[in-house]
N, C-alpha and C. Protein backbone atom coordinates (compact mmCIF):
# COMPACT_ATOMS: atom_id res chain seq x y z
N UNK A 1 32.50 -13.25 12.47
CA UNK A 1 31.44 -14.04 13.07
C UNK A 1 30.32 -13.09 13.50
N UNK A 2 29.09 -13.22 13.36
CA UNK A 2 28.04 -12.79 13.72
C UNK A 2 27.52 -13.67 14.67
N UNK A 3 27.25 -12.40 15.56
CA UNK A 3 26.62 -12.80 16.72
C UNK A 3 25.49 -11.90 17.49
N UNK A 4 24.10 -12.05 16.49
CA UNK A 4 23.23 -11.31 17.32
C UNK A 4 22.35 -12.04 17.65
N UNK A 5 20.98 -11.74 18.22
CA UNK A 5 19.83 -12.52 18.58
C UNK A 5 18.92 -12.23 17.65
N UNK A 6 17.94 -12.92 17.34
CA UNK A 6 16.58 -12.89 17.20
C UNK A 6 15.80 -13.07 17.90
N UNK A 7 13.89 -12.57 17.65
CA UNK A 7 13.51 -13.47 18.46
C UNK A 7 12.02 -13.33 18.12
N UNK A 8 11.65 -14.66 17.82
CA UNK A 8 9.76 -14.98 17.85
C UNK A 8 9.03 -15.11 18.37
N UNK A 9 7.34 -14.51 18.33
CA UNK A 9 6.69 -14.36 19.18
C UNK A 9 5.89 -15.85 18.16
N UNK A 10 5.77 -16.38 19.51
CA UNK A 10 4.40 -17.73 18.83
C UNK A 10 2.83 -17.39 19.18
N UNK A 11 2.32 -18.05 17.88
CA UNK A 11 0.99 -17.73 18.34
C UNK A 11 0.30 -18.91 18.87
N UNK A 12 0.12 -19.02 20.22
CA UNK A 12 0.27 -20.44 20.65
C UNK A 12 -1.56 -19.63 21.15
N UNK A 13 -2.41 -18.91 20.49
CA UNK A 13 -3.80 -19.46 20.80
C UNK A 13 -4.37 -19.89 19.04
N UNK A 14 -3.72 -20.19 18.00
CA UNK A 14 -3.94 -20.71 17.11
C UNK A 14 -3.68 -22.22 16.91
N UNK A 15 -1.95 -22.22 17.34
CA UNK A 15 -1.06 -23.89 17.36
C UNK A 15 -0.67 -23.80 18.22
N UNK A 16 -1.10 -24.04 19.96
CA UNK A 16 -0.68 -24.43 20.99
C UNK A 16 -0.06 -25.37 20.88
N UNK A 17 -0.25 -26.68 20.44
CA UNK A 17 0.66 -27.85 20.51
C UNK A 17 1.95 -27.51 19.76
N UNK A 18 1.84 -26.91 18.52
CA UNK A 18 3.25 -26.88 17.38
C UNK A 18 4.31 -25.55 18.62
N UNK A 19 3.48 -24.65 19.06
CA UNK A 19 4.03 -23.62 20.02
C UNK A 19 4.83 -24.09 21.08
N UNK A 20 4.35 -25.28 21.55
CA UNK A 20 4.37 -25.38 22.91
C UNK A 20 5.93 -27.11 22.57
N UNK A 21 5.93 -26.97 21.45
CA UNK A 21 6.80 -28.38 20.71
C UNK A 21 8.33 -27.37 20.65
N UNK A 22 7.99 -26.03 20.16
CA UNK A 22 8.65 -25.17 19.64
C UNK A 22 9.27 -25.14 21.21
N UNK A 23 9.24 -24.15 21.88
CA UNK A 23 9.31 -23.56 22.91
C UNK A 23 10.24 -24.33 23.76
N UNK A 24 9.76 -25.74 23.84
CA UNK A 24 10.47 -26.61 24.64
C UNK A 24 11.88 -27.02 24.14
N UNK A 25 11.94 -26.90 23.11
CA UNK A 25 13.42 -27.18 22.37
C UNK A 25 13.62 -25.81 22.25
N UNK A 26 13.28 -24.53 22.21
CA UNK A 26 13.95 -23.60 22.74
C UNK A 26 15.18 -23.86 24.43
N UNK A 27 14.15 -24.18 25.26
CA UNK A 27 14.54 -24.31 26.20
C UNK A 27 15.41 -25.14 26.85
N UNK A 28 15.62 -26.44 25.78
CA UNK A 28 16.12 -27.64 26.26
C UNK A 28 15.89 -28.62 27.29
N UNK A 29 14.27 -28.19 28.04
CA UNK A 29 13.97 -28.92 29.57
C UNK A 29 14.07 -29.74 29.26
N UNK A 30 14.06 -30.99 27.60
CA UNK A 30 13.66 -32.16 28.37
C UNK A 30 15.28 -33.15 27.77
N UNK A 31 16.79 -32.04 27.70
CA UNK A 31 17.89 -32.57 27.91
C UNK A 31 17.83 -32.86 26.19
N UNK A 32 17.38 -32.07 25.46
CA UNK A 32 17.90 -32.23 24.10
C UNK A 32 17.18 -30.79 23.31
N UNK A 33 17.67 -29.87 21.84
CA UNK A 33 16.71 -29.12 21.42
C UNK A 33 17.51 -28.35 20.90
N UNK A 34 17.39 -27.15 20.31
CA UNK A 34 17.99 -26.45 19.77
C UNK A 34 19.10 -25.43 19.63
N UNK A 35 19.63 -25.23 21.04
CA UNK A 35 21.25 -24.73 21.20
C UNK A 35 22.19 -25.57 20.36
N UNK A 36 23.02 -25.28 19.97
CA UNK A 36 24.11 -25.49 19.01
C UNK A 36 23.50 -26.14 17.56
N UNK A 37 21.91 -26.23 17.16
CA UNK A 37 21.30 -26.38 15.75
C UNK A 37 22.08 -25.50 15.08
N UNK A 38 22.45 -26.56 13.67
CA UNK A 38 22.92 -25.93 12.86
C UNK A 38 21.73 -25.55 11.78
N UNK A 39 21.53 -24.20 10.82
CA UNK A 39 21.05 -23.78 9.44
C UNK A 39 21.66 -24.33 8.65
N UNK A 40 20.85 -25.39 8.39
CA UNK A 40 21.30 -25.99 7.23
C UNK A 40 21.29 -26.09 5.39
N UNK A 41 19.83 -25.30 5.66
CA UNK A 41 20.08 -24.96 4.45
C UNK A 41 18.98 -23.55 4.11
N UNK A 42 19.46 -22.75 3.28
CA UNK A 42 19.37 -21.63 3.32
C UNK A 42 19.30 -21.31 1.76
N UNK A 43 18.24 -20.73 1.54
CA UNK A 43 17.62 -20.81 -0.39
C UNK A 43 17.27 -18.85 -0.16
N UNK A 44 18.00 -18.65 -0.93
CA UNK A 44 17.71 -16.94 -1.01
C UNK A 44 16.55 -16.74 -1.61
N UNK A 45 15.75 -15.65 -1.34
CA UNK A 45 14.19 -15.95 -2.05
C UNK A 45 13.55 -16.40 -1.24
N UNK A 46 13.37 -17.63 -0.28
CA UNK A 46 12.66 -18.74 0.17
C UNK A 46 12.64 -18.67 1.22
N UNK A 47 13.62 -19.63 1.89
CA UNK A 47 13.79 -19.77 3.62
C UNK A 47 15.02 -20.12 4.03
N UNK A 48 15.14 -20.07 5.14
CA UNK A 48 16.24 -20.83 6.19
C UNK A 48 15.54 -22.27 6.85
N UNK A 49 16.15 -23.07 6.77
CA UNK A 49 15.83 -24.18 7.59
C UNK A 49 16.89 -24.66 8.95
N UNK A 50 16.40 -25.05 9.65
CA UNK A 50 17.18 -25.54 10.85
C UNK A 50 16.40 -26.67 11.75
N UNK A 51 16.65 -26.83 12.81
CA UNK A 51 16.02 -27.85 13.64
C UNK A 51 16.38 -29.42 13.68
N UNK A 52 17.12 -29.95 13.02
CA UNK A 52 17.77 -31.14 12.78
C UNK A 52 19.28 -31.21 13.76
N UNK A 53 18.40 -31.34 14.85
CA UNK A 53 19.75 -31.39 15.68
C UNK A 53 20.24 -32.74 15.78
N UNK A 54 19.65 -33.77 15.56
CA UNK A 54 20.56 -35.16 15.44
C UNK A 54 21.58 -35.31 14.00
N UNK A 55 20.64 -34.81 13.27
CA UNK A 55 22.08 -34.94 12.05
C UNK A 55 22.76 -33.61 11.30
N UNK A 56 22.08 -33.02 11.80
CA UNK A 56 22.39 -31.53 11.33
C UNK A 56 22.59 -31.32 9.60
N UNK A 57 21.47 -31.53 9.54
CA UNK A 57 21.82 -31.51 7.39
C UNK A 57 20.32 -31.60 7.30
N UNK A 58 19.95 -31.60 5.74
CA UNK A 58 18.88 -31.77 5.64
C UNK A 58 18.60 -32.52 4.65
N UNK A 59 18.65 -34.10 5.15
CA UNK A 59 19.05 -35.73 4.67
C UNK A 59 17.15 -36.24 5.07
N UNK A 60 16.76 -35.67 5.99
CA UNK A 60 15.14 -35.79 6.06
C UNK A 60 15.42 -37.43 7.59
N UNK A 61 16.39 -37.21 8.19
CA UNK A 61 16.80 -38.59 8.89
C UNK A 61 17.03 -38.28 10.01
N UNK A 62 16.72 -37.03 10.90
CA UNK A 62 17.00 -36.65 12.02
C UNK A 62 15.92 -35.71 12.27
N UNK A 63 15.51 -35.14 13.60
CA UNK A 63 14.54 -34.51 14.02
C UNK A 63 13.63 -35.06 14.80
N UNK A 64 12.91 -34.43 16.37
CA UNK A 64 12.06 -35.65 16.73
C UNK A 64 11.01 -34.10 17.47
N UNK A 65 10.21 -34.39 17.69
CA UNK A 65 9.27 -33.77 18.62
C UNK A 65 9.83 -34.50 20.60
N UNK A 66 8.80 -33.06 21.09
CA UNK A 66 8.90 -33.54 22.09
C UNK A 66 8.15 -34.17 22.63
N UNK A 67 6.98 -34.79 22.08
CA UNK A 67 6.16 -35.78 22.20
C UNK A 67 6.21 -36.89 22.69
N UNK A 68 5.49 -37.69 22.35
CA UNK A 68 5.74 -39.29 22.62
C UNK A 68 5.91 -39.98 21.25
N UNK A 69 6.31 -39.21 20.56
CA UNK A 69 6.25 -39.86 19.41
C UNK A 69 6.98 -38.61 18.39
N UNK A 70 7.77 -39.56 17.33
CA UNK A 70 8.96 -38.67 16.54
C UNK A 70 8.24 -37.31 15.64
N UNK A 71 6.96 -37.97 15.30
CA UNK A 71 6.02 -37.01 14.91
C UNK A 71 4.90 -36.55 15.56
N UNK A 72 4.72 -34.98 14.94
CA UNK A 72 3.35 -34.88 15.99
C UNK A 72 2.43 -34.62 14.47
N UNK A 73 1.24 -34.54 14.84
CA UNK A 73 0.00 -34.00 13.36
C UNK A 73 -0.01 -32.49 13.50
N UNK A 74 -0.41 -32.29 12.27
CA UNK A 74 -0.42 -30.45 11.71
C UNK A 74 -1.78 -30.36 12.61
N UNK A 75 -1.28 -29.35 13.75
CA UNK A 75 -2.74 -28.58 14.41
C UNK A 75 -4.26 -27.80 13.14
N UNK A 76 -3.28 -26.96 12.11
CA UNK A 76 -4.46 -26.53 11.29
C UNK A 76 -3.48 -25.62 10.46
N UNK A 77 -4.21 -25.16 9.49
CA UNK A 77 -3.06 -23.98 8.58
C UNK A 77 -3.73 -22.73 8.49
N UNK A 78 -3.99 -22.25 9.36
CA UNK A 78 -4.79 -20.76 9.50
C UNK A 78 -3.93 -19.98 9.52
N UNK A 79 -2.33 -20.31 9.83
CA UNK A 79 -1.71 -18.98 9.48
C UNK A 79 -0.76 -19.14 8.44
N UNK A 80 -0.88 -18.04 7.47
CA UNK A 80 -0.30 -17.87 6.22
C UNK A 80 1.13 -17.58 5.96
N UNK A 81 1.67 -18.21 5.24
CA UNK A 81 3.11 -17.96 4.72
C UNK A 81 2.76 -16.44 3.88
N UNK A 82 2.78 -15.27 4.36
CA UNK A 82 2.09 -14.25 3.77
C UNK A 82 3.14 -13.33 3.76
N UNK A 83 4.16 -13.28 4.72
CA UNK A 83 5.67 -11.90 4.20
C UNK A 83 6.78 -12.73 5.28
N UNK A 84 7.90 -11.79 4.71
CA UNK A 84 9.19 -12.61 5.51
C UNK A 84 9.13 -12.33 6.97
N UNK A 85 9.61 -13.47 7.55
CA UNK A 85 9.94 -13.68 8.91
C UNK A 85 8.97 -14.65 9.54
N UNK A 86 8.10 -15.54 8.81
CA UNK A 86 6.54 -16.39 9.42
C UNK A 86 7.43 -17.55 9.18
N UNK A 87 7.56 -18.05 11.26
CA UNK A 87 8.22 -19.11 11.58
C UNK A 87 7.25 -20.22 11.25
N UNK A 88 7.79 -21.32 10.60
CA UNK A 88 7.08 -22.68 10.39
C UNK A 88 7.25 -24.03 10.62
N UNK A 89 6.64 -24.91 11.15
CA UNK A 89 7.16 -26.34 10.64
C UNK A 89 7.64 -26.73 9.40
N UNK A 90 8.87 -27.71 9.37
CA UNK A 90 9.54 -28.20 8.15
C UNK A 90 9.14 -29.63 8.61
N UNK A 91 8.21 -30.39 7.07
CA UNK A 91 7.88 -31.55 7.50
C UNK A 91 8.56 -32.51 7.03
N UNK A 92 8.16 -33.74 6.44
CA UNK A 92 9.21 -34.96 6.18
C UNK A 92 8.51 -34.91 4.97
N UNK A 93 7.56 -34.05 4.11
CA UNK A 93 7.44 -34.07 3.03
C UNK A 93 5.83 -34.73 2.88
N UNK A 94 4.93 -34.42 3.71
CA UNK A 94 3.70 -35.16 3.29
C UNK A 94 2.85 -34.68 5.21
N UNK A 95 1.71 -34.50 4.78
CA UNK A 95 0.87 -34.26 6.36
C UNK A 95 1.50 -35.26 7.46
N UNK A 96 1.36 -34.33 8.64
CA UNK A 96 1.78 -34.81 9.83
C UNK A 96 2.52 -35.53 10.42
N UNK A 97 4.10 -35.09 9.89
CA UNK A 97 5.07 -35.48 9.91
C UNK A 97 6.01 -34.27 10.26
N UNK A 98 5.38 -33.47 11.49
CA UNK A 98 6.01 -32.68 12.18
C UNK A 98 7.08 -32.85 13.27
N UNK A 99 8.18 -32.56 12.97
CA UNK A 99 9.27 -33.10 14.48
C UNK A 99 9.76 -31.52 14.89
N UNK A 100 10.89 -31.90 15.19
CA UNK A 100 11.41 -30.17 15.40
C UNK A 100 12.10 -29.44 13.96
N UNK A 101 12.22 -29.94 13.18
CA UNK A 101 12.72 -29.19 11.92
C UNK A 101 11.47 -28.18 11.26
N UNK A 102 11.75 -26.99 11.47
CA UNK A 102 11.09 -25.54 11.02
C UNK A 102 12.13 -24.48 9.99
N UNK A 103 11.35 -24.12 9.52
CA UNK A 103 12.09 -22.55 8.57
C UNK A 103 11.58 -21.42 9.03
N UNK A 104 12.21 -20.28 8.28
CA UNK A 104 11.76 -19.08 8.62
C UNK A 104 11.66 -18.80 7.14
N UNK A 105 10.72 -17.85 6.89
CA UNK A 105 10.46 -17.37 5.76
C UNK A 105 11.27 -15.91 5.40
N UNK A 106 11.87 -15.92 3.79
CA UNK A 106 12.43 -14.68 3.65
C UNK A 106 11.76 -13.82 2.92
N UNK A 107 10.70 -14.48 2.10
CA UNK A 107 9.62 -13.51 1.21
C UNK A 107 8.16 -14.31 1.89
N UNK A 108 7.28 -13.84 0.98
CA UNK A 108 5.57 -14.75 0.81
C UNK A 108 5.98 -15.59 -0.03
N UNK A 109 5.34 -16.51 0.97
CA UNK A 109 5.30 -18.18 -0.13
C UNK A 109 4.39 -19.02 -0.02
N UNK A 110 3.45 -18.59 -0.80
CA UNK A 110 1.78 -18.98 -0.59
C UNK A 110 2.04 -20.75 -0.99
N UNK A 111 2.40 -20.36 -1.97
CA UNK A 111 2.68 -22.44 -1.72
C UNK A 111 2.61 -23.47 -0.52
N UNK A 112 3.71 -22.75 0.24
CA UNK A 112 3.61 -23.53 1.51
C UNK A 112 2.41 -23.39 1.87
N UNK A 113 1.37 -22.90 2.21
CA UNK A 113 -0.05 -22.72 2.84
C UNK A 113 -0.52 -24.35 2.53
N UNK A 114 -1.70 -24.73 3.56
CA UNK A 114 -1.67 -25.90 3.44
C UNK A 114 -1.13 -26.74 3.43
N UNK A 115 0.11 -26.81 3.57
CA UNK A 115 1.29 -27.98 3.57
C UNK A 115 2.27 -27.78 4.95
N UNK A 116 2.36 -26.50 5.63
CA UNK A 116 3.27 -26.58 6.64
C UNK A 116 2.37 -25.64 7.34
N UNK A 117 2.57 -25.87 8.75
CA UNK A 117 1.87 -25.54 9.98
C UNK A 117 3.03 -24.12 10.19
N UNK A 118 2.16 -22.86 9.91
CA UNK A 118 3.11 -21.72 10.53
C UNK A 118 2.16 -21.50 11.58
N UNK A 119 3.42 -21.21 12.82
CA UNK A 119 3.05 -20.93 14.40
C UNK A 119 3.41 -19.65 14.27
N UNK A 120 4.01 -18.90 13.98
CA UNK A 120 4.80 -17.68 14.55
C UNK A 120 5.35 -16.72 13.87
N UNK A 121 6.11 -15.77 13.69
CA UNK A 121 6.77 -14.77 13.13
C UNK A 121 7.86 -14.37 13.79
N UNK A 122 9.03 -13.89 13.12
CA UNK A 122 9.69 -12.81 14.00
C UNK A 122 9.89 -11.74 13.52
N UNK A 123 10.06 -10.97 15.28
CA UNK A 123 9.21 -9.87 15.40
C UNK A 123 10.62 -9.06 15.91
N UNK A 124 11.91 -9.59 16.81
CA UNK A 124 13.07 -8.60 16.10
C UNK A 124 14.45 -9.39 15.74
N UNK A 125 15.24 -9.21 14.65
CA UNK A 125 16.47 -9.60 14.73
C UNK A 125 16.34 -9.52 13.10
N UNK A 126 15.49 -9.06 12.07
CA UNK A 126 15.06 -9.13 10.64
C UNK A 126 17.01 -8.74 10.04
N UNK A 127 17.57 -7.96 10.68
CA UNK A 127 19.12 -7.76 10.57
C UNK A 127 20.09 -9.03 10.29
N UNK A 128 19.39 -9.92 11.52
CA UNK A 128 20.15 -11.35 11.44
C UNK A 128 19.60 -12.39 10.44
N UNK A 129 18.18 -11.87 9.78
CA UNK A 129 17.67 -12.84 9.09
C UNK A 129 18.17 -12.66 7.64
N UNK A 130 18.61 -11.16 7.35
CA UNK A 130 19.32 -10.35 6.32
C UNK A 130 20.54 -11.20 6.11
N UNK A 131 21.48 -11.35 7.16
CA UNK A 131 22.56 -12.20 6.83
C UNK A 131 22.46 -13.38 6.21
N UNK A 132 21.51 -13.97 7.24
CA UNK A 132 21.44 -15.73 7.00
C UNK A 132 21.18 -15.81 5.33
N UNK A 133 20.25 -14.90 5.03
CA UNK A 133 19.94 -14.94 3.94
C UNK A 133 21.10 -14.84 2.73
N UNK A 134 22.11 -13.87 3.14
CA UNK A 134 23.02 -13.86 2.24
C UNK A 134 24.38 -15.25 2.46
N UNK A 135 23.79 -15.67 3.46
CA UNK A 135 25.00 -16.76 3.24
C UNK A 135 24.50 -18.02 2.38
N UNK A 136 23.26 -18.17 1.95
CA UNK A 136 22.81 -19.05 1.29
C UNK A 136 22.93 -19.24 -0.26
N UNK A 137 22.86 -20.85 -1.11
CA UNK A 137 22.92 -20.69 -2.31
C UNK A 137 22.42 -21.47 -2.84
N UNK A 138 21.68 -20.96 -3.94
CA UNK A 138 20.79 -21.93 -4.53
C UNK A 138 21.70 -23.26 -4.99
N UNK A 139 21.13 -24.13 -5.37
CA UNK A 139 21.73 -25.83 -5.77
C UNK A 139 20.77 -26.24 -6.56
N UNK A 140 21.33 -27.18 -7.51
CA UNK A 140 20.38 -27.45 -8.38
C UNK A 140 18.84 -26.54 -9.06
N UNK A 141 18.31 -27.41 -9.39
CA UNK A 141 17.27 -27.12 -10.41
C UNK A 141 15.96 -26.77 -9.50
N UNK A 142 15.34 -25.54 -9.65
CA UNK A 142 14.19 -25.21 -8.58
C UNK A 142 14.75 -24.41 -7.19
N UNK A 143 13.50 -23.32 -7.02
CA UNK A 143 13.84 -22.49 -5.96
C UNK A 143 13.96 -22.99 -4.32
N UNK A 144 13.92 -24.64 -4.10
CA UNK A 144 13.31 -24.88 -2.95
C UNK A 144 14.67 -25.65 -2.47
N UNK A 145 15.95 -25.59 -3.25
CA UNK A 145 17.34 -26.25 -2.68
C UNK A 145 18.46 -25.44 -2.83
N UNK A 146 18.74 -25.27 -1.79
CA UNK A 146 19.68 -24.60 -1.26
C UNK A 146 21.17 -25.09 -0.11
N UNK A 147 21.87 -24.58 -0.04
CA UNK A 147 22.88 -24.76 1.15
C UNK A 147 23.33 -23.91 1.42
N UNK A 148 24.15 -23.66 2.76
CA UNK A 148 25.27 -22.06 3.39
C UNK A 148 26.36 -22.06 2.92
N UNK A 149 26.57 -21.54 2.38
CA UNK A 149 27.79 -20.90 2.25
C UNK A 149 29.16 -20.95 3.67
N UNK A 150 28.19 -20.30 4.33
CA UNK A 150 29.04 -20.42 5.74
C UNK A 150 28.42 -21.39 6.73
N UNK A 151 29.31 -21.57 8.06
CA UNK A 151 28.30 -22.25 8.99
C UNK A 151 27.97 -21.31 10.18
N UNK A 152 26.34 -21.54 10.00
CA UNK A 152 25.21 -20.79 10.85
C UNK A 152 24.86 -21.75 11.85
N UNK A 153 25.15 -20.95 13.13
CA UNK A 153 24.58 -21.83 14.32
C UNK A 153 24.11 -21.63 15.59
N UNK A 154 22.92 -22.07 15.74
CA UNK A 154 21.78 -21.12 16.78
C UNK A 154 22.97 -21.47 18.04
N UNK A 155 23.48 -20.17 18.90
CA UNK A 155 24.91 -20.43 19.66
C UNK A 155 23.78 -21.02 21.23
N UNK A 156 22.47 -19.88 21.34
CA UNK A 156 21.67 -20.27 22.57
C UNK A 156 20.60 -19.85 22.11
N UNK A 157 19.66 -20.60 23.15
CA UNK A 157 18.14 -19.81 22.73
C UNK A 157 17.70 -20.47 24.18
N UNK A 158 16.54 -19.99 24.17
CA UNK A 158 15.28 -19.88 25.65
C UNK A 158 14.15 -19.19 25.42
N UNK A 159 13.63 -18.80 26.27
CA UNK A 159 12.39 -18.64 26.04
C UNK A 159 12.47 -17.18 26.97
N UNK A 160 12.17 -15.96 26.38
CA UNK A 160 12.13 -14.75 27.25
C UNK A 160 10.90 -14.81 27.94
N UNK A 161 10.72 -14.50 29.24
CA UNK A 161 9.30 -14.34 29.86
C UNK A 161 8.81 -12.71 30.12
N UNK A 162 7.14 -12.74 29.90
CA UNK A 162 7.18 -11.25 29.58
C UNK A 162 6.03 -11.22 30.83
């Protein structure tokens, strides 16, 4: 079992709202969020996905913001899917259909640009992102489906204050 940390810095003076959506399901204040999220699916090459803490899969049927509403809208796409580790929103497949389901990136994947809201990067644990990466496997036809191999699961998270 692996058990280390990561951890991302957000750029919350670009996507304050997607930052500040993030952060809070770090933290769990409002009694739901991302402790015990499972990685659900994991495409070598590509990304890790997670954030589907109601169904834990990636069926596109679970996930909510902390909003007032299950979705929030894409703040803007100024930051680039440009090298591995650029934390992002995972959407429901079409603009502004942001909840809490995000990836992390394992290469550049200019594709995504324009289509998913990246807030963030991480900045240490690239060791733990090394793993995740190897527990993943491609599925079917195309680089963008994947599943784990093993089961990956965020054990805690919060928010470090600096």
């Amino acid at each position: 079992m692996l058990k280390k940390g990561y951890r991302f810095q957000l750029n919350t003076k670009i996507c304050p709202k997607t930052s500040e959506n993030f952060r809070k399901l770090c933290t769990g204040e409002l009694g739901f969020g991302y402790k015990g999220c499972h990685w659900y699916r994991i495409v070598p090459g590509f990304c890790a996905c997670c954030g589907d803490f109601e169904t834990q899969n990636a069926d596109r049927k679970g996930g909510r913001s902390t909003f007032d509403t299950k979705y929030f809208d894409d703040e803007n796409h100024t930051i680039l899917h440009n090298k591995r580790g650029i934390l992002s929103m995972d959407n429901f497949g079409w603009p502004n259909t942001n909840s809490s389901r995000f990836f992390v990136t394992f290469t550049e994947t200019p594709w995504m640009n324009n289509f998913h809201v990246a807030f963030g990067e991480l900045v240490d644990g690239f060791d733990v992102l090394d793993k995740m990466e190897s527990y993943g496997i491609l599925e079917g036809y195309g680089a963008q489906k994947g599943r784990t191999s093993k089961l990956v699961v965020t054990e805690d998270c919060g928010e470090l204050q600096q």
